[in-house]
Each structure stands twice: as C-alpha cells, then as structure tokens.
PDB file of N, CA and C in Angstrom:
ATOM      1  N   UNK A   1     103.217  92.112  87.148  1.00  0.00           N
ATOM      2  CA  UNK A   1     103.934  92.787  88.216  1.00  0.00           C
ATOM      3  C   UNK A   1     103.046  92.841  89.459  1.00  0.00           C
ATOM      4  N   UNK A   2     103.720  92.857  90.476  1.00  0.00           N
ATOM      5  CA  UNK A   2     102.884  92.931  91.988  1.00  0.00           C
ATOM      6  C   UNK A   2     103.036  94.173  92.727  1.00  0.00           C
ATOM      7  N   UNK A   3     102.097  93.998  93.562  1.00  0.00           N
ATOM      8  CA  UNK A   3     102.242  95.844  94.289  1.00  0.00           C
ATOM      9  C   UNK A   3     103.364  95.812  94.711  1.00  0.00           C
ATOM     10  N   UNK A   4     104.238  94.764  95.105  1.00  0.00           N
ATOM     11  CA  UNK A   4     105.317  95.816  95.810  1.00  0.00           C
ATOM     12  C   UNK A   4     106.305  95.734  94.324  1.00  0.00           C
ATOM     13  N   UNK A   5     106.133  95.409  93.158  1.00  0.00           N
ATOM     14  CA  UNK A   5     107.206  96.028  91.876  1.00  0.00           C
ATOM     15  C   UNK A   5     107.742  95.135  91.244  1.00  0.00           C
ATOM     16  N   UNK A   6     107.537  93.834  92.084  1.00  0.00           N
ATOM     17  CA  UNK A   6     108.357  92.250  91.677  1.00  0.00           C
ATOM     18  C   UNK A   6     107.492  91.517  90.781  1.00  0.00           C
ATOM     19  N   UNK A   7     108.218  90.694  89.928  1.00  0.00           N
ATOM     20  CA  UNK A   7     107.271  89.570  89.272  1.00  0.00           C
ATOM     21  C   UNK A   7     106.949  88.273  89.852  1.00  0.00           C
ATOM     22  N   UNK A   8     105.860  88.021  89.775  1.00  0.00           N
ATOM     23  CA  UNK A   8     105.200  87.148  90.472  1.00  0.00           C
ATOM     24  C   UNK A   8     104.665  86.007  89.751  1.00  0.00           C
ATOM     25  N   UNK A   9     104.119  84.962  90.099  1.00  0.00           N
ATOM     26  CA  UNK A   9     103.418  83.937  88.916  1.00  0.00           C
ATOM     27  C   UNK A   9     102.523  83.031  90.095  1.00  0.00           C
ATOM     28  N   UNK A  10     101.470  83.373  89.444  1.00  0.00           N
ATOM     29  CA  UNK A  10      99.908  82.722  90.350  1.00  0.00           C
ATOM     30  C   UNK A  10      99.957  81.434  90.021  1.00  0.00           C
ATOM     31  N   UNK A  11      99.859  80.464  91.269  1.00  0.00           N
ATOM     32  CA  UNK A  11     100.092  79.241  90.915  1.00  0.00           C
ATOM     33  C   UNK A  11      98.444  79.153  91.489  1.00  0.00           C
ATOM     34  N   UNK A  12      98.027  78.230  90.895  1.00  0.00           N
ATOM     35  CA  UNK A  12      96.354  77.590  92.039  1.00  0.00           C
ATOM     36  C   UNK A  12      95.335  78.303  91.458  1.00  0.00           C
ATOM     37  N   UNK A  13      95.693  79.655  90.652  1.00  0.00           N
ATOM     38  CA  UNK A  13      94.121  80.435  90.217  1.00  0.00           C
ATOM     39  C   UNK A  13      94.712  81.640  89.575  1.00  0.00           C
ATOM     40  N   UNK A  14      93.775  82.194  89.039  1.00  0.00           N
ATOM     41  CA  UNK A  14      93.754  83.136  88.248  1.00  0.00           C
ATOM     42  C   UNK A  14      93.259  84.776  89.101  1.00  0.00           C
ATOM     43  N   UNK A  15      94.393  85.481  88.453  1.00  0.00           N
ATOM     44  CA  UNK A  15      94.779  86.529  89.634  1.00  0.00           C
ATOM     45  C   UNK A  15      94.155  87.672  89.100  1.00  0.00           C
ATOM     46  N   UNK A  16      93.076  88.231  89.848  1.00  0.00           N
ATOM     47  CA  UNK A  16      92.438  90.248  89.620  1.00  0.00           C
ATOM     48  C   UNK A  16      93.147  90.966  90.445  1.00  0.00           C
ATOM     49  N   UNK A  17      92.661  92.115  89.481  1.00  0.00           N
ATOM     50  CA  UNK A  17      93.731  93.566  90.187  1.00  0.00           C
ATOM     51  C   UNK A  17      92.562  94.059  89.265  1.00  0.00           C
ATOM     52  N   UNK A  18      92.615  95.610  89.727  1.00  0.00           N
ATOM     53  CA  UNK A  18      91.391  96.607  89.596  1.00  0.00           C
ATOM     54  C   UNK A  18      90.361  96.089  90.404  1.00  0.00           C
ATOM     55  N   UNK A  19      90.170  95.928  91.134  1.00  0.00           N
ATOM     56  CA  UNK A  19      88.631  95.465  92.183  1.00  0.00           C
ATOM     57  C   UNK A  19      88.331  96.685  92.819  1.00  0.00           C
ATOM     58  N   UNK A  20      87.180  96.686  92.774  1.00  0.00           N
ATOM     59  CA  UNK A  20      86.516  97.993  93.233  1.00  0.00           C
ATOM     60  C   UNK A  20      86.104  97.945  94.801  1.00  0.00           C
ATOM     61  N   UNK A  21      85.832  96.482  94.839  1.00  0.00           N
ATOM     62  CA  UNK A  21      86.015  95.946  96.734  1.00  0.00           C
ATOM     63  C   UNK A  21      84.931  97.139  97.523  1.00  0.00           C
ATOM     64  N   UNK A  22      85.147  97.805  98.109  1.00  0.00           N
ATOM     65  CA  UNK A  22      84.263  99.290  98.587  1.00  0.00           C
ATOM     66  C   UNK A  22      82.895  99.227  97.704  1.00  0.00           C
ATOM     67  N   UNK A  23      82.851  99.788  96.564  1.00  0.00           N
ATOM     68  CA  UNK A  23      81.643 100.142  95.792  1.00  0.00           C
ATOM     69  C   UNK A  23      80.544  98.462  95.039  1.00  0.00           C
ATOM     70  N   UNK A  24      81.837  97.365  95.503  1.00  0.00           N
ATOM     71  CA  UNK A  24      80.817  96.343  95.028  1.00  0.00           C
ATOM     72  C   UNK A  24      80.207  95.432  95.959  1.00  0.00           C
ATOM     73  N   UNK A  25      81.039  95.646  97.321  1.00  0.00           N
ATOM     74  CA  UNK A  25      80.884  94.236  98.275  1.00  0.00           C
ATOM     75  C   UNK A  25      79.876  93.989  98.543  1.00  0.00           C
ATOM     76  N   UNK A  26      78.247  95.126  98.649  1.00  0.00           N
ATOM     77  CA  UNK A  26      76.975  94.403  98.981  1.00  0.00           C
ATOM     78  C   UNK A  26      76.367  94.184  97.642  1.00  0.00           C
ATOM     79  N   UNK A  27      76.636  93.931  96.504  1.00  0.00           N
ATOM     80  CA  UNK A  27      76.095  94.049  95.479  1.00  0.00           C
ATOM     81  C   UNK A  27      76.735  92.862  94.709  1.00  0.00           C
ATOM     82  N   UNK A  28      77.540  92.730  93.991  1.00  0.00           N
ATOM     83  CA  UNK A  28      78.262  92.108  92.947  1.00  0.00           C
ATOM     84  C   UNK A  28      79.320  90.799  93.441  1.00  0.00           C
ATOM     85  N   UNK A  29      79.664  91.355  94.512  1.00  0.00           N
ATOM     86  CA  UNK A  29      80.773  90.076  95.331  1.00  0.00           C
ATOM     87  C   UNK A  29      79.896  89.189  95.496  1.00  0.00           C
ATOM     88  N   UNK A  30      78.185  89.197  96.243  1.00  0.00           N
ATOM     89  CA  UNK A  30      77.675  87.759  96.500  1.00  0.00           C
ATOM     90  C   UNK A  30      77.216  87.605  95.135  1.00  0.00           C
ATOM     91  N   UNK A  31      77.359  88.176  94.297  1.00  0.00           N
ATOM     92  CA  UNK A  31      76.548  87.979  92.941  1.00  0.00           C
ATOM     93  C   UNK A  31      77.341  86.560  92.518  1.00  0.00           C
ATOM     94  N   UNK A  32      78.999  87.491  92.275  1.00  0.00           N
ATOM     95  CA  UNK A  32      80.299  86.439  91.640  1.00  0.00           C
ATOM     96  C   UNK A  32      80.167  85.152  92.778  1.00  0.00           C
ATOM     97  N   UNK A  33      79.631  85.248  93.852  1.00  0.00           N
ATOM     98  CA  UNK A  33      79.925  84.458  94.361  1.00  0.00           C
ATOM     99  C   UNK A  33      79.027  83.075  94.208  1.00  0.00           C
ATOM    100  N   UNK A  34      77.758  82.968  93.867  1.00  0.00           N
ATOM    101  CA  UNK A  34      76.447  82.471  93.896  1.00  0.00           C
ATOM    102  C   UNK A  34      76.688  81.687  92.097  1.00  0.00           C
ATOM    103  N   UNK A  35      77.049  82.677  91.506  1.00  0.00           N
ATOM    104  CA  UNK A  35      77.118  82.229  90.045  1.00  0.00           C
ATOM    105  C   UNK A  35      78.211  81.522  89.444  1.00  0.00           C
ATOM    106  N   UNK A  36      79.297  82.078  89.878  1.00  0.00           N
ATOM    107  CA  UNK A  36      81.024  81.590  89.261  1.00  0.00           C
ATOM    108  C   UNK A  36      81.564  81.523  90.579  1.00  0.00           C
ATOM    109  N   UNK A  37      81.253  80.788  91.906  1.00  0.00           N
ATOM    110  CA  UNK A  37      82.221  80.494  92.923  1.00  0.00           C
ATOM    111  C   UNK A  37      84.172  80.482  92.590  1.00  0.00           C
ATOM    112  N   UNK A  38      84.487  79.617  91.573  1.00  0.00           N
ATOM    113  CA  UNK A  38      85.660  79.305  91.357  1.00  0.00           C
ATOM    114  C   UNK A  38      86.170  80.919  91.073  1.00  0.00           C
ATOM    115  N   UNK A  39      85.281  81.772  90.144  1.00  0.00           N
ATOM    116  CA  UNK A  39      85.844  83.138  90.157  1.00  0.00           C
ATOM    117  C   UNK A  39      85.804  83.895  91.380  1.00  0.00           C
ATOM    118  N   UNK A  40      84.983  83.680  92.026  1.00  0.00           N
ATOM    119  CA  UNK A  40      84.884  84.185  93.492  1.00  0.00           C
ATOM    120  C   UNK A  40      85.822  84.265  94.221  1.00  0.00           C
ATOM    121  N   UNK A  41      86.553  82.903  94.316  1.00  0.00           N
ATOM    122  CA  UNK A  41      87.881  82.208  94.940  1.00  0.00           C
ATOM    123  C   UNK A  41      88.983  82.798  94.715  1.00  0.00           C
ATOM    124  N   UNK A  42      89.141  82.689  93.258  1.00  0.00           N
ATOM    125  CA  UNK A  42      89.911  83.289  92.471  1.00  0.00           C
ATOM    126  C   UNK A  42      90.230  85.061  92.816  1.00  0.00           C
ATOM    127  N   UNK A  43      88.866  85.910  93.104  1.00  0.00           N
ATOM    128  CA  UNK A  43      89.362  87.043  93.963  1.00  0.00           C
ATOM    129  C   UNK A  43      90.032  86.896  94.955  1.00  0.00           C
ATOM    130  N   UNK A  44      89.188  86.040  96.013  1.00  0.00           N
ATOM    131  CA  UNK A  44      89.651  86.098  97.481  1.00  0.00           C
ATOM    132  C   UNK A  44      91.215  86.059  97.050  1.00  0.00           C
ATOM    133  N   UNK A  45      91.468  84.915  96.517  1.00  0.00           N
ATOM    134  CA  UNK A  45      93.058  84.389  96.250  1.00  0.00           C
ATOM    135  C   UNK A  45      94.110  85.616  96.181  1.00  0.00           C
ATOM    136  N   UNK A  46      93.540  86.312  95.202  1.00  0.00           N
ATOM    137  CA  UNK A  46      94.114  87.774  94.292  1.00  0.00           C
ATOM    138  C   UNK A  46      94.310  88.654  95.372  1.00  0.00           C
ATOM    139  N   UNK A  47      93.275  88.881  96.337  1.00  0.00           N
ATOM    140  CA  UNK A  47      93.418  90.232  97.334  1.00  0.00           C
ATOM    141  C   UNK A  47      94.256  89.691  98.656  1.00  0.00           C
ATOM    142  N   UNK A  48      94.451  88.779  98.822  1.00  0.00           N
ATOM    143  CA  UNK A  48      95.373  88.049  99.673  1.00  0.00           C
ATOM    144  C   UNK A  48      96.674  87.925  99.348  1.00  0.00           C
ATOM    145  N   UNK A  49      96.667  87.722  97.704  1.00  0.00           N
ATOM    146  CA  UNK A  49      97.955  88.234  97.040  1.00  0.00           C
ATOM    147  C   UNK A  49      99.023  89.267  97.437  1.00  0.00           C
ATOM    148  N   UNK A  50      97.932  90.370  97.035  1.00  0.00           N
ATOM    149  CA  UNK A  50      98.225  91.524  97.196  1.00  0.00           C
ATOM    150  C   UNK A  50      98.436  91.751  98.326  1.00  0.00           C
ATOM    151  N   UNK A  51      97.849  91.706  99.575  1.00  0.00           N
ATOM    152  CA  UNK A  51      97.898  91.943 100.856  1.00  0.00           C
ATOM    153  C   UNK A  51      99.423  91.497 101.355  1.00  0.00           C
ATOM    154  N   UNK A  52      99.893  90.182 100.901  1.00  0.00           N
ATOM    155  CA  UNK A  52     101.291  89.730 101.043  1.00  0.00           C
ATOM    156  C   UNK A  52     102.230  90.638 100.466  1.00  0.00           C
ATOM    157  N   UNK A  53     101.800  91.168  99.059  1.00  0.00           N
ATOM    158  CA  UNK A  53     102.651  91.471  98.675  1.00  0.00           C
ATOM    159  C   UNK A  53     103.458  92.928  98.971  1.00  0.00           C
ATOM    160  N   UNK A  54     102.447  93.880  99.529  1.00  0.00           N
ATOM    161  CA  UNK A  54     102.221  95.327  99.827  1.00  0.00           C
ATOM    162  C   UNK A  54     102.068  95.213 101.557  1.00  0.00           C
ATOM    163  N   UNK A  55     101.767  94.315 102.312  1.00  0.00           N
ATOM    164  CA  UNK A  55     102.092  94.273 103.815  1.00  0.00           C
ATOM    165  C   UNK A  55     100.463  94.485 104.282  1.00  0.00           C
ATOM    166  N   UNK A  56      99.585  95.239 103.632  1.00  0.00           N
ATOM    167  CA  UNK A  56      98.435  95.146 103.833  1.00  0.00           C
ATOM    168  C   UNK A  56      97.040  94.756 102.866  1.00  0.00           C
ATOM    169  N   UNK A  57      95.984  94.900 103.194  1.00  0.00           N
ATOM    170  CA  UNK A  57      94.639  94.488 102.788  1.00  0.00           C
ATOM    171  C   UNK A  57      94.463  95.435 101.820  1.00  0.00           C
ATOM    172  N   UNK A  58      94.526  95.276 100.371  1.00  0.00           N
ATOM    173  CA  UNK A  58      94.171  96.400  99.249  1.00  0.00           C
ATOM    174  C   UNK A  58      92.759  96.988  99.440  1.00  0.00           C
ATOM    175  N   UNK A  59      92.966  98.123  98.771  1.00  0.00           N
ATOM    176  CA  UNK A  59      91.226  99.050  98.982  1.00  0.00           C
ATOM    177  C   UNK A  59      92.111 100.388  97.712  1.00  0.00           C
ATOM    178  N   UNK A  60      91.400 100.108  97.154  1.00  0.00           N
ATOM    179  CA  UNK A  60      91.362 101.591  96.223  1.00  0.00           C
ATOM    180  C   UNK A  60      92.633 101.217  95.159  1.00  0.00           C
ATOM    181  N   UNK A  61      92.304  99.917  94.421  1.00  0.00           N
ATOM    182  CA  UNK A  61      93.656  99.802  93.430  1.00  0.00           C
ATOM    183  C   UNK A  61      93.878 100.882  92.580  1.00  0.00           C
ATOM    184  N   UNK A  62      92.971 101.379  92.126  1.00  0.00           N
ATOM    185  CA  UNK A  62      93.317 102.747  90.812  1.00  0.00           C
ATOM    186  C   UNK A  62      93.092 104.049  91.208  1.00  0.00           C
ATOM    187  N   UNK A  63      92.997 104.390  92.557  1.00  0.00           N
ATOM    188  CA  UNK A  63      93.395 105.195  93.074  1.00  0.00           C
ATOM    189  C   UNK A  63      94.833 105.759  93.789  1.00  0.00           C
ATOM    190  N   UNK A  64      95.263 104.515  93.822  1.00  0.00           N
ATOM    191  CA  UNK A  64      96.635 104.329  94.496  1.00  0.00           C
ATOM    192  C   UNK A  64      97.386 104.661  93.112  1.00  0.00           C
ATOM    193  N   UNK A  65      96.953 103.988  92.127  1.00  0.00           N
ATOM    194  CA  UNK A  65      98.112 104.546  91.026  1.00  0.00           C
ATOM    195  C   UNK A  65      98.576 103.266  90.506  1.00  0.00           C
ATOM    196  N   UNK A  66      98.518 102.528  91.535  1.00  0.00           N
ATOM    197  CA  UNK A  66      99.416 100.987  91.547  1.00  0.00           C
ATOM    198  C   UNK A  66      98.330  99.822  90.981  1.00  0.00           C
ATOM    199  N   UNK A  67      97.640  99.766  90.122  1.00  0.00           N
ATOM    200  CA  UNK A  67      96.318  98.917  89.667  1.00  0.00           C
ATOM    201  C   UNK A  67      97.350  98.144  88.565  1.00  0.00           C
ATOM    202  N   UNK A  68      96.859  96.682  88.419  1.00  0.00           N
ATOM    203  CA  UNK A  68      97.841  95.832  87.667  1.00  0.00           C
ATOM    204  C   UNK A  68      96.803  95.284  86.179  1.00  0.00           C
ATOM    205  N   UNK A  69      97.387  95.305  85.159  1.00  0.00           N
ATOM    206  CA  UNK A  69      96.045  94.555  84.583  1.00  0.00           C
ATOM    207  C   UNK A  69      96.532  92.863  84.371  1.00  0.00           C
TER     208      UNK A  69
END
C-alpha cells in the first residue's frame, strides 16, 4: 500500500518505507551509499515514491502513523 492508501507495484527497484532520513542522513545514508549503491538508489527511488504519492517529501514515516512495511 502507498501513502496516499492505493496499491502500487515498484517497477525498476526495490521499494523502503520506515526510513529514519533525519536521524541517519550524516551517518548511515553515505554508509548505504559507498557499500550497496544499488540499495542506495533503491532508497532515493522509494522516497520519491512516496513524495508522488502523498504530494510531498516524506520525513517521519512512523510517526505519521502511515509507515508501510
């Protein structure tokens, strides 16, 4: 399911939800990025997802309530 409630199907990559984004970006994002690029991608892909899907740039998935697994 996608933030705005619809079903969706990731074509091109493999899609995250729960990202902590805020508490990891100087730490762990260049980590994923340096080690597993393709997973790296694979975020960017995911939060761009989301951003389409909800009208804006996600920040705080499991705070919102709305976190997908």
């Amino acid at each position: 399911m996608g933030f705005d409630g619809k079903l969706h199907t990731a074509t091109d990559f493999t899609p995250y939800s729960n990202l902590s984004l805020w508490d990891t970006f100087r730490t762990q994002n260049q980590l994923i990025e340096m080690l597993a690029p393709k997973v790296a991608h694979d975020i960017d892909l995911s939060i761009l997802a989301i951003a389409r899907q909800q009208g804006w740039l996600p920040r705080w998935f499991l705070g919102t309530g709305r976190a997908t697994s």
